[in-house]
N, C-alpha and C. Protein backbone atom coordinates (compact mmCIF):
# COMPACT_ATOMS: atom_id res chain seq x y z
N UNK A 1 0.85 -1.17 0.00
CA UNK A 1 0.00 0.00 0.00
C UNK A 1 0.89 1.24 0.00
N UNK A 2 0.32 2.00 -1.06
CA UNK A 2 1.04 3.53 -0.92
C UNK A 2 0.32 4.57 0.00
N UNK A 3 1.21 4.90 0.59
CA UNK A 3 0.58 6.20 1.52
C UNK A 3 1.23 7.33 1.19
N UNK A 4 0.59 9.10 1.14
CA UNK A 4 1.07 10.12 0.93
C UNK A 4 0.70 10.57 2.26
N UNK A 5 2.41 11.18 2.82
CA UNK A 5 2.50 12.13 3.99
C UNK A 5 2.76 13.26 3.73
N UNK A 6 1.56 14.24 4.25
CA UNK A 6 1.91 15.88 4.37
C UNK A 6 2.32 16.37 5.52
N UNK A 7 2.34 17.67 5.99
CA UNK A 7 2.43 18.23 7.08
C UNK A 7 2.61 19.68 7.24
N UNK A 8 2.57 20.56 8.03
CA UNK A 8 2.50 21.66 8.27
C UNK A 8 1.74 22.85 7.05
N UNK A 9 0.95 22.40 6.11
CA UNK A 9 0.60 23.33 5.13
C UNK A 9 -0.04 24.94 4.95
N UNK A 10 -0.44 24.97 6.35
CA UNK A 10 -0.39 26.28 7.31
C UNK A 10 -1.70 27.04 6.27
N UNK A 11 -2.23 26.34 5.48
CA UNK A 11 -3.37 27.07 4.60
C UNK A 11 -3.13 27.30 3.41
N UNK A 12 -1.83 26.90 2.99
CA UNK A 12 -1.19 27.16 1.40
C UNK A 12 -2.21 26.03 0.58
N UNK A 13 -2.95 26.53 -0.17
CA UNK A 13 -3.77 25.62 -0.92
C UNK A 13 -2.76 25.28 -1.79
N UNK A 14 -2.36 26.02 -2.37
CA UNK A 14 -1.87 25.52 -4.03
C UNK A 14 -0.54 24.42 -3.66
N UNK A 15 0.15 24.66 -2.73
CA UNK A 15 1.26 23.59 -2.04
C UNK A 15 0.93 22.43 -2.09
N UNK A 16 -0.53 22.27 -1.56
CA UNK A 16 -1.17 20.81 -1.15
C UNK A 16 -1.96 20.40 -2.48
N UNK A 17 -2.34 21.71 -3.32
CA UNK A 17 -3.11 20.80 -4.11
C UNK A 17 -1.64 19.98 -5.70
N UNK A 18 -0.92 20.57 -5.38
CA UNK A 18 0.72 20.50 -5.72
C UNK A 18 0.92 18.63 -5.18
N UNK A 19 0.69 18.78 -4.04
CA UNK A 19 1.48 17.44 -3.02
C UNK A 19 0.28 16.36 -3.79
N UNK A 20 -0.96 16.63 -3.67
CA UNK A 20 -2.26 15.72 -4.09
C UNK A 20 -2.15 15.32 -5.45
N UNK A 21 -1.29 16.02 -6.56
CA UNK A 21 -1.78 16.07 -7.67
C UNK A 21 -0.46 14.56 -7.90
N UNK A 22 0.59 15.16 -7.03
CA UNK A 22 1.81 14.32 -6.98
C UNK A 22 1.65 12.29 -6.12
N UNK A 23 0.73 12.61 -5.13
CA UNK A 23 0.05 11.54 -4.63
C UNK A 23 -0.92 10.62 -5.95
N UNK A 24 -1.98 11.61 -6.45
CA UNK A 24 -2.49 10.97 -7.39
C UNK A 24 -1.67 10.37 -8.12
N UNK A 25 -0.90 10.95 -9.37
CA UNK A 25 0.44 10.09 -10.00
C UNK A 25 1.00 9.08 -9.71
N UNK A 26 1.47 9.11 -8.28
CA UNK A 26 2.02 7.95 -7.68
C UNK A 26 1.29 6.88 -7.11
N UNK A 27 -0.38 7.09 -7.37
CA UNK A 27 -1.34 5.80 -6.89
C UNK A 27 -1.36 5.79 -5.14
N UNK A 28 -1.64 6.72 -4.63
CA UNK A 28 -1.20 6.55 -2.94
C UNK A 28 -3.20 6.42 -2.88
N UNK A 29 -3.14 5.47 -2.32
CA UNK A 29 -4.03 5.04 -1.30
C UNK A 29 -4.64 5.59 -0.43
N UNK A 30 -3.95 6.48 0.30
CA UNK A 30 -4.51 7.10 1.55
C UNK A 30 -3.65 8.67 1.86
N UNK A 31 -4.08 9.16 2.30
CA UNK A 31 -3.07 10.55 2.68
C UNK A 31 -3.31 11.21 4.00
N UNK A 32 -2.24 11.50 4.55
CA UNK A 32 -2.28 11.07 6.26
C UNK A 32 -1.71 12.79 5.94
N UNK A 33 -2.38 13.80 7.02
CA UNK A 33 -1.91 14.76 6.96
C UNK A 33 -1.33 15.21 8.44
N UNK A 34 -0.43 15.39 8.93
CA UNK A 34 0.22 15.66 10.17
C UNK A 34 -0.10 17.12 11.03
N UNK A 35 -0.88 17.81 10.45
CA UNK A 35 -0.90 18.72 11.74
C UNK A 35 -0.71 20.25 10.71
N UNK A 36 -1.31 21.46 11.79
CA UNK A 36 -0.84 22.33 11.07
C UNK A 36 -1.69 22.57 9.42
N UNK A 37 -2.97 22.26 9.65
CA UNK A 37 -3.86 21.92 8.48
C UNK A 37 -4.29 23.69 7.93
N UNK A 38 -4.70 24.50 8.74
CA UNK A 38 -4.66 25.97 8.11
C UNK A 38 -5.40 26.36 7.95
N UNK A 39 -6.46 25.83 6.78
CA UNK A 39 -7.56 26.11 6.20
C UNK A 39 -8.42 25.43 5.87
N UNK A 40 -10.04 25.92 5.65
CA UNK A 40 -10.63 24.78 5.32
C UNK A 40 -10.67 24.69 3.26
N UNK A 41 -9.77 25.24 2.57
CA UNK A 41 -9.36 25.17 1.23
C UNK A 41 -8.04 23.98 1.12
N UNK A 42 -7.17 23.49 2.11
CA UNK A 42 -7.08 22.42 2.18
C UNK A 42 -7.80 21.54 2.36
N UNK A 43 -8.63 21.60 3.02
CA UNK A 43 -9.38 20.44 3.55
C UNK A 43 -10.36 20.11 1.69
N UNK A 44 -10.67 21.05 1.45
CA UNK A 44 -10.98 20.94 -0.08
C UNK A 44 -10.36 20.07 -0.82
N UNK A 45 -8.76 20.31 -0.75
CA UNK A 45 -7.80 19.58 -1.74
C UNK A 45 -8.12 18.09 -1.91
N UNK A 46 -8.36 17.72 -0.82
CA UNK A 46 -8.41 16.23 0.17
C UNK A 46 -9.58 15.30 -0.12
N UNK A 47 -10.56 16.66 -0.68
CA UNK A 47 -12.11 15.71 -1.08
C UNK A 47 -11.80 14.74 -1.92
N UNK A 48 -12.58 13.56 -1.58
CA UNK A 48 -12.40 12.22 -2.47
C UNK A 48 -11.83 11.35 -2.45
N UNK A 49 -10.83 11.92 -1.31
CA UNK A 49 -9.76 10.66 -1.10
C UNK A 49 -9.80 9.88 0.81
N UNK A 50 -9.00 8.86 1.02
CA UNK A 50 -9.04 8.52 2.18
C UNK A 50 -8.21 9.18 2.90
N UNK A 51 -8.82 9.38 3.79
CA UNK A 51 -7.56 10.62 4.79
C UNK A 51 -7.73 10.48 5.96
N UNK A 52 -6.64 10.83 6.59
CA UNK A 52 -6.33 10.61 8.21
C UNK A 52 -5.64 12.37 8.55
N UNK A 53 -6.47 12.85 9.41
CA UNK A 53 -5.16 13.90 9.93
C UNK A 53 -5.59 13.96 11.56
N UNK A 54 -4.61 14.82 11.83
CA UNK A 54 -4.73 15.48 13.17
C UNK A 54 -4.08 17.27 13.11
N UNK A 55 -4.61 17.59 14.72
CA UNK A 55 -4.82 18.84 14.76
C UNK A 55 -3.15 18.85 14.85
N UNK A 56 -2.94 20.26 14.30
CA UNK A 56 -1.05 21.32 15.26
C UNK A 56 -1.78 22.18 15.68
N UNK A 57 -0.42 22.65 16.39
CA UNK A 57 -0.57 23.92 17.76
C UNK A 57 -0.85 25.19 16.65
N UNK A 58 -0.91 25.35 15.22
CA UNK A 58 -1.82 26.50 15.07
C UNK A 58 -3.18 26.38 14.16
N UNK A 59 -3.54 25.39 14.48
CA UNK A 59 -4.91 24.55 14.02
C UNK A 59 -6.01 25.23 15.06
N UNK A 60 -6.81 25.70 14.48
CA UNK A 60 -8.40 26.23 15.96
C UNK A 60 -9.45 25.03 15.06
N UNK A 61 -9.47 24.39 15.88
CA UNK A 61 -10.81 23.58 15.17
C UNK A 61 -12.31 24.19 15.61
N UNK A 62 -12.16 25.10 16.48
CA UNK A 62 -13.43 25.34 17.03
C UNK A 62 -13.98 26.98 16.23
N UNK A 63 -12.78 27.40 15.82
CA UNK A 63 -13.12 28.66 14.72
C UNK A 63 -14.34 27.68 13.64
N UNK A 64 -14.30 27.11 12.99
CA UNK A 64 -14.70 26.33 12.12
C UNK A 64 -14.21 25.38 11.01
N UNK A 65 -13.41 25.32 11.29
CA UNK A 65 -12.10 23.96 10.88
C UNK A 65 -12.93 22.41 11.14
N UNK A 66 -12.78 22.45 11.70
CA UNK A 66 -13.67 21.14 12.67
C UNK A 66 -15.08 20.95 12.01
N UNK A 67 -16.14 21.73 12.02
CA UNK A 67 -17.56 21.78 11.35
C UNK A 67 -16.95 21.78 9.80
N UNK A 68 -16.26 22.18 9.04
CA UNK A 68 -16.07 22.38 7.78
C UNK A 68 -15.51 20.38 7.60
N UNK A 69 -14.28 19.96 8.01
CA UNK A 69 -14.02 18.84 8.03
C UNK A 69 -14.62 18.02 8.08
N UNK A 70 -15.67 18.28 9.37
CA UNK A 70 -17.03 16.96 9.50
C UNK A 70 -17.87 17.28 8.15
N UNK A 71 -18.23 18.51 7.86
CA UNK A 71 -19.34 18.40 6.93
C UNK A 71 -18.72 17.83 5.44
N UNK A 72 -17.55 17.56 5.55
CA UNK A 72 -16.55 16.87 4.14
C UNK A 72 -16.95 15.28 4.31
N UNK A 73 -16.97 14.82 5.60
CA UNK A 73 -17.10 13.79 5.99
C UNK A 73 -15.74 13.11 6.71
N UNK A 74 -15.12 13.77 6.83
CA UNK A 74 -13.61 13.37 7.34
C UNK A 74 -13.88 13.28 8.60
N UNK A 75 -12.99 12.32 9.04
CA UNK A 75 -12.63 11.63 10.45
C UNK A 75 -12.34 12.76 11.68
N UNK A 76 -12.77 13.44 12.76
CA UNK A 76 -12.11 14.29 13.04
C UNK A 76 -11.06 13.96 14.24
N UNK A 77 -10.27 14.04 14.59
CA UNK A 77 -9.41 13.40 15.28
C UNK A 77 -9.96 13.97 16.79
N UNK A 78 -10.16 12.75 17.65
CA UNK A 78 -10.79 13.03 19.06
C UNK A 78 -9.73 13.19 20.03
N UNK A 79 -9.11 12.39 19.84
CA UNK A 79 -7.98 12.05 21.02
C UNK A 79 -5.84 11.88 20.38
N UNK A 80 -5.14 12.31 20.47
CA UNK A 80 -3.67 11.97 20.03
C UNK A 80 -3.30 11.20 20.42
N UNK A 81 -2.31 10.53 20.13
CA UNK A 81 -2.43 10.28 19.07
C UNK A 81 -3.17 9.29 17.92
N UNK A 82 -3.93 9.73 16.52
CA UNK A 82 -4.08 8.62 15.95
C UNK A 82 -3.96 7.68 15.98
N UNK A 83 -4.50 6.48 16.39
CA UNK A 83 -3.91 5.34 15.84
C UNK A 83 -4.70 4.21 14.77
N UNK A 84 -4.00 4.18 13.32
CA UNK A 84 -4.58 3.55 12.20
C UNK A 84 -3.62 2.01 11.83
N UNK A 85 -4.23 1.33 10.98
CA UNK A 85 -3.94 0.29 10.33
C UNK A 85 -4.22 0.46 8.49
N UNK A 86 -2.85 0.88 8.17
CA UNK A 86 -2.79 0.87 6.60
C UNK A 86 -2.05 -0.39 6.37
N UNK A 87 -2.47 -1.41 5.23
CA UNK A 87 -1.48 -1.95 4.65
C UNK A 87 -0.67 -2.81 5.85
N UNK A 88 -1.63 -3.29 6.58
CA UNK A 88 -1.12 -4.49 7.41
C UNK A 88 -0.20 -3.52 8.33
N UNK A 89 0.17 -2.54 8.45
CA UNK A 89 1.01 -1.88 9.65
C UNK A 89 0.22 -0.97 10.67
N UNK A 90 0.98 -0.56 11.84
CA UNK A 90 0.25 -0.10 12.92
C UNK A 90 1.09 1.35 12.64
N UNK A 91 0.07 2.48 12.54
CA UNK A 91 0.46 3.66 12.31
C UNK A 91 0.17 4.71 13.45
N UNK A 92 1.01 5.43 14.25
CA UNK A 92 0.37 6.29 14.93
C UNK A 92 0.82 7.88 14.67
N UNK A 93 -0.33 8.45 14.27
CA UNK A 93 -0.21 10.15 13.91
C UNK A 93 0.07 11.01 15.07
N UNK A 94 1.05 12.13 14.79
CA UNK A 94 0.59 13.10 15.85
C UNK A 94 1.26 14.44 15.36
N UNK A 95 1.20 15.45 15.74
CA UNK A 95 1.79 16.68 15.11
C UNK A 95 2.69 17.19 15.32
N UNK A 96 3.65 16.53 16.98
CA UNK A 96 4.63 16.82 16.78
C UNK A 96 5.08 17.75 17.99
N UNK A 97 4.04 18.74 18.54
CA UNK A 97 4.06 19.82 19.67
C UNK A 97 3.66 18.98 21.25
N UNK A 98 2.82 17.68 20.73
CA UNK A 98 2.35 17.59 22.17
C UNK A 98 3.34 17.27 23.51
N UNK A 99 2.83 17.70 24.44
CA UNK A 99 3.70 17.34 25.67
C UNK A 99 4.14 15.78 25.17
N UNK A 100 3.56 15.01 25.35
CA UNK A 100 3.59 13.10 25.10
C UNK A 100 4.22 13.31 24.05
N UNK A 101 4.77 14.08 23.24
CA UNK A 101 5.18 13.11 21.93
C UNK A 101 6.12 12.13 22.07
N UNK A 102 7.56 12.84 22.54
CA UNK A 102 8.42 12.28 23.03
C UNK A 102 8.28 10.56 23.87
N UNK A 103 7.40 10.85 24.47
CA UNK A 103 7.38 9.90 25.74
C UNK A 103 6.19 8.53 24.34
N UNK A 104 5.76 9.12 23.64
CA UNK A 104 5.02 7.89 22.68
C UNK A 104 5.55 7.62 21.80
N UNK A 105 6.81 8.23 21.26
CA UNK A 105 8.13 7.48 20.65
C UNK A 105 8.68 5.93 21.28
N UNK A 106 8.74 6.26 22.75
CA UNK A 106 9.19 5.83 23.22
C UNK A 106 8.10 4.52 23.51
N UNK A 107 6.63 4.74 24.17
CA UNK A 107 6.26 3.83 24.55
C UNK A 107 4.78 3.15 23.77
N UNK A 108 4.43 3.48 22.35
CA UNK A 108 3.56 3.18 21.13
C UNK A 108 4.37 2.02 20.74
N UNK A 109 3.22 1.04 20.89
CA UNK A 109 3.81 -0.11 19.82
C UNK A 109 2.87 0.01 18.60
N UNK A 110 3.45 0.24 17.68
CA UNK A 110 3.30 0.39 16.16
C UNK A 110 4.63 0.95 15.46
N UNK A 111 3.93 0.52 13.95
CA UNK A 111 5.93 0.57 13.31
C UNK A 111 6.37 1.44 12.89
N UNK A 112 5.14 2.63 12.30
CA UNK A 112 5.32 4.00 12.21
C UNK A 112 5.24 5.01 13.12
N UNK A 113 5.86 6.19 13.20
CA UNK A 113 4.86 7.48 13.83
C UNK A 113 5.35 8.15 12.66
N UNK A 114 4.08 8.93 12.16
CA UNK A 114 4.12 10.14 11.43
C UNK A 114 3.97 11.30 12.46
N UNK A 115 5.12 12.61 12.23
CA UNK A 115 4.47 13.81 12.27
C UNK A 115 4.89 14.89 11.84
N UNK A 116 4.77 16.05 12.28
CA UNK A 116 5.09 17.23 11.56
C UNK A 116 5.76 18.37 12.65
N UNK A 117 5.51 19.23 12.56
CA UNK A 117 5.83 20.54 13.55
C UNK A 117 6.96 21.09 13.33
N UNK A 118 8.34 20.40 12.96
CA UNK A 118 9.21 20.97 12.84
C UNK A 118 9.49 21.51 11.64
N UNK A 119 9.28 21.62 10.33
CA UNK A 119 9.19 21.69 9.27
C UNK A 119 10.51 21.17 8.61
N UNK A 120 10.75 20.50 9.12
CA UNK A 120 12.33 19.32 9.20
C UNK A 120 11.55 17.98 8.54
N UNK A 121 12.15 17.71 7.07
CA UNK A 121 12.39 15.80 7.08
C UNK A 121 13.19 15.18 7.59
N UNK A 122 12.28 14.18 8.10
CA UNK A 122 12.86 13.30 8.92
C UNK A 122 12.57 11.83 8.77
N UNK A 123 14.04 10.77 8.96
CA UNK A 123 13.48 9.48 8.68
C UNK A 123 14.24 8.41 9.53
N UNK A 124 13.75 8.05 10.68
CA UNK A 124 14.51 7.65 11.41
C UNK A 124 14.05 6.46 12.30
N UNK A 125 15.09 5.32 13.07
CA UNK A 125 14.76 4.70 13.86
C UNK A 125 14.33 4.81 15.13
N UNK A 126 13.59 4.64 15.60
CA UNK A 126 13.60 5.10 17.20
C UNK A 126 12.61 3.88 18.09
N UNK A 127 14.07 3.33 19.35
CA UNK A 127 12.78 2.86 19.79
C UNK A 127 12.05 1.55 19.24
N UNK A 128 12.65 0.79 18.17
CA UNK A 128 11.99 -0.12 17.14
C UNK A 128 10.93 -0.13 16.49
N UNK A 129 10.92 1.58 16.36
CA UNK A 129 9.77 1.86 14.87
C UNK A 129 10.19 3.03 13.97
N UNK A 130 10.23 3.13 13.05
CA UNK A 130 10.08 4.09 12.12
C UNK A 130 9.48 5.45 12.68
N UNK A 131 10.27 6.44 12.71
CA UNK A 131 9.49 7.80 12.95
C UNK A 131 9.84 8.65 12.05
N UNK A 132 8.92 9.46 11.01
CA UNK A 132 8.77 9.80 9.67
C UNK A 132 8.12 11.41 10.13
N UNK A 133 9.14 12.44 9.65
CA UNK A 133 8.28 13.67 9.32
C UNK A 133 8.47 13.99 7.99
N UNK A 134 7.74 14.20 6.95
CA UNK A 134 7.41 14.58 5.28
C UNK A 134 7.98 16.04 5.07
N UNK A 135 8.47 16.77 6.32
CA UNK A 135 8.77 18.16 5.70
C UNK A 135 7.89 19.03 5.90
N UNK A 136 7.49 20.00 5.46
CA UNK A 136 6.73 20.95 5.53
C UNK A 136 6.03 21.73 4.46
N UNK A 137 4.99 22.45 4.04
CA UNK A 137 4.70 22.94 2.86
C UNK A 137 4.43 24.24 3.21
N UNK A 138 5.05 24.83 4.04
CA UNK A 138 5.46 26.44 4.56
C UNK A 138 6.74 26.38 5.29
N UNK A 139 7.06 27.68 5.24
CA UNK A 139 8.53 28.03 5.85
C UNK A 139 9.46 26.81 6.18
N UNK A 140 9.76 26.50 4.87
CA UNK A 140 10.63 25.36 5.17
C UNK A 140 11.21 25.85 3.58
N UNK A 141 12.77 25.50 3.72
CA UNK A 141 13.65 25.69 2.62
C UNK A 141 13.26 25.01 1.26
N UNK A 142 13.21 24.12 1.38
CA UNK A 142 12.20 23.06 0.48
C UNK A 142 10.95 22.35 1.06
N UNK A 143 9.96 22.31 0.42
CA UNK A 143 9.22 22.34 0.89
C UNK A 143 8.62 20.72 0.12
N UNK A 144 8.15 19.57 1.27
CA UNK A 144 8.37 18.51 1.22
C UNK A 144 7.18 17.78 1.54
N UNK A 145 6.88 16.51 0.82
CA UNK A 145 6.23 15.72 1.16
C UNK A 145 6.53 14.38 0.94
N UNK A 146 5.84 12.99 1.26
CA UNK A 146 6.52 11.52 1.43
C UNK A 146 5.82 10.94 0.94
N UNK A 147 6.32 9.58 0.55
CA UNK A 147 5.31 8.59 0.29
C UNK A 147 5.78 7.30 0.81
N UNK A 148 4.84 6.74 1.47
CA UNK A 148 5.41 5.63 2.41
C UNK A 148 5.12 4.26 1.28
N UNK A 149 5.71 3.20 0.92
CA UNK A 149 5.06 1.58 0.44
C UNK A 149 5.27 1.04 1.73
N UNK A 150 4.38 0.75 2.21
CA UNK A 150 4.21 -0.11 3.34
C UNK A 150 4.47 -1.86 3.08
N UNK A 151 4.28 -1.93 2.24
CA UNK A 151 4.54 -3.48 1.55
C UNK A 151 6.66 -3.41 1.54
N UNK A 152 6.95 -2.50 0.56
CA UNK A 152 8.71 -2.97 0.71
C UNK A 152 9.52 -1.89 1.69
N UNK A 153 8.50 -1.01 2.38
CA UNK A 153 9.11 0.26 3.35
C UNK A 153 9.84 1.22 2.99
N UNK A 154 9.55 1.56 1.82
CA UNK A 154 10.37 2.49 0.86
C UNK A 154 9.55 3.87 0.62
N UNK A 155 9.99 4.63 1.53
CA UNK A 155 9.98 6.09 1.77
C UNK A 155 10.74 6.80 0.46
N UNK A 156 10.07 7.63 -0.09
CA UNK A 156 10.33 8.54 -0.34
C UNK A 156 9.93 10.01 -0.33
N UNK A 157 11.12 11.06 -0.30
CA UNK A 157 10.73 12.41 -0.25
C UNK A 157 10.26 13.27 -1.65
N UNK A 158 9.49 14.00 -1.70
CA UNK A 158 9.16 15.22 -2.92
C UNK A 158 9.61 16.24 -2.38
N UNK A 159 9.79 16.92 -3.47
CA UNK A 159 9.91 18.52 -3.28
C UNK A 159 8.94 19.12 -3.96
N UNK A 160 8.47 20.03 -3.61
CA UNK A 160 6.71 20.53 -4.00
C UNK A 160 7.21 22.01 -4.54
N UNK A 161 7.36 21.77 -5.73
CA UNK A 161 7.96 23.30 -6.61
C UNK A 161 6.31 24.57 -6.90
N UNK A 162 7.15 25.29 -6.25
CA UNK A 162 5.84 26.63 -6.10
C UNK A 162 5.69 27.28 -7.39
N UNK A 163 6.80 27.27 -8.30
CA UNK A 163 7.04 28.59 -9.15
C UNK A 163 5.77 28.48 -10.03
């Protein structure tokens, strides 16, 4: 199974609809968005497809983020972190700011964590799971997104060209 990881898109539509158009191409399955969602014109990008996200520390779901998402039909994330099953693996989402993150590196059994916050890619062991941040699609030097095969574990990064 292909999965597309975003993160931090801070409301940049055209970034994400950039990252989606690049997911489509590549056949991704599902698209897990990390945090830091922005707007509800992302949440647009996203219609039609299977999606997983969670909230970042400059996400207001209660402005109307949250009512816009539900009325898409999307999942709204109740509790952090996520935890999903793509493609036979145990995935857990989170954005990256919470107090726990650290400490659910450490004590989540599942083989992924996705997240975001730092606007840093990242691909690393920790702990005996995979912990994956896609980059960022604001204030980040390049501006990045992933695609996980969960079948041969082969990550790769994009670069999401603005011009």
């Amino acid at each position: 199974m292909l999965i597309g990881i975003l993160s931090d898109s801070h409301g940049r539509q055209l970034a994400v609809r950039r990252a989606m158009a690049i997911f489509e191409e590549l056949g991704t399955s599902h698209v897990i968005h990390c945090g830091d969602v922005g707007s509800n014109e992302v949440f647009d990008e996203m219609i039609g497809r299977p999606c997983t996200f969670v909230w970042g520390n400059t996400d207001f779901p209660d402005d109307g983020l949250a009512a816009y998402a539900n009325a898409l039909g999307l999942s709204i994330p109740r509790k952090v972190p996520v935890l999903i099953e793509l493609g036979g693996k145990r995935i857990a989402v989170l954005h990256g700011h919470e107090p726990s993150f650290h400490a659910a590196i450490e004590r989540l059994d599942v083989d992924y964590i996705f997240h975001g916050h730092t606007h840093i890619a990242r691909d690393e062991k920790l702990h005996g799971k995979r912990v994956i941040n896609p980059g960022a699609l604001h204030r980040a030097a390049r501006k990045t997104v992933a695609t996980l095969n969960t079948t041969t574990d082969q990550l790769n990064f994009h670069e999401i060209d603005l011009r």
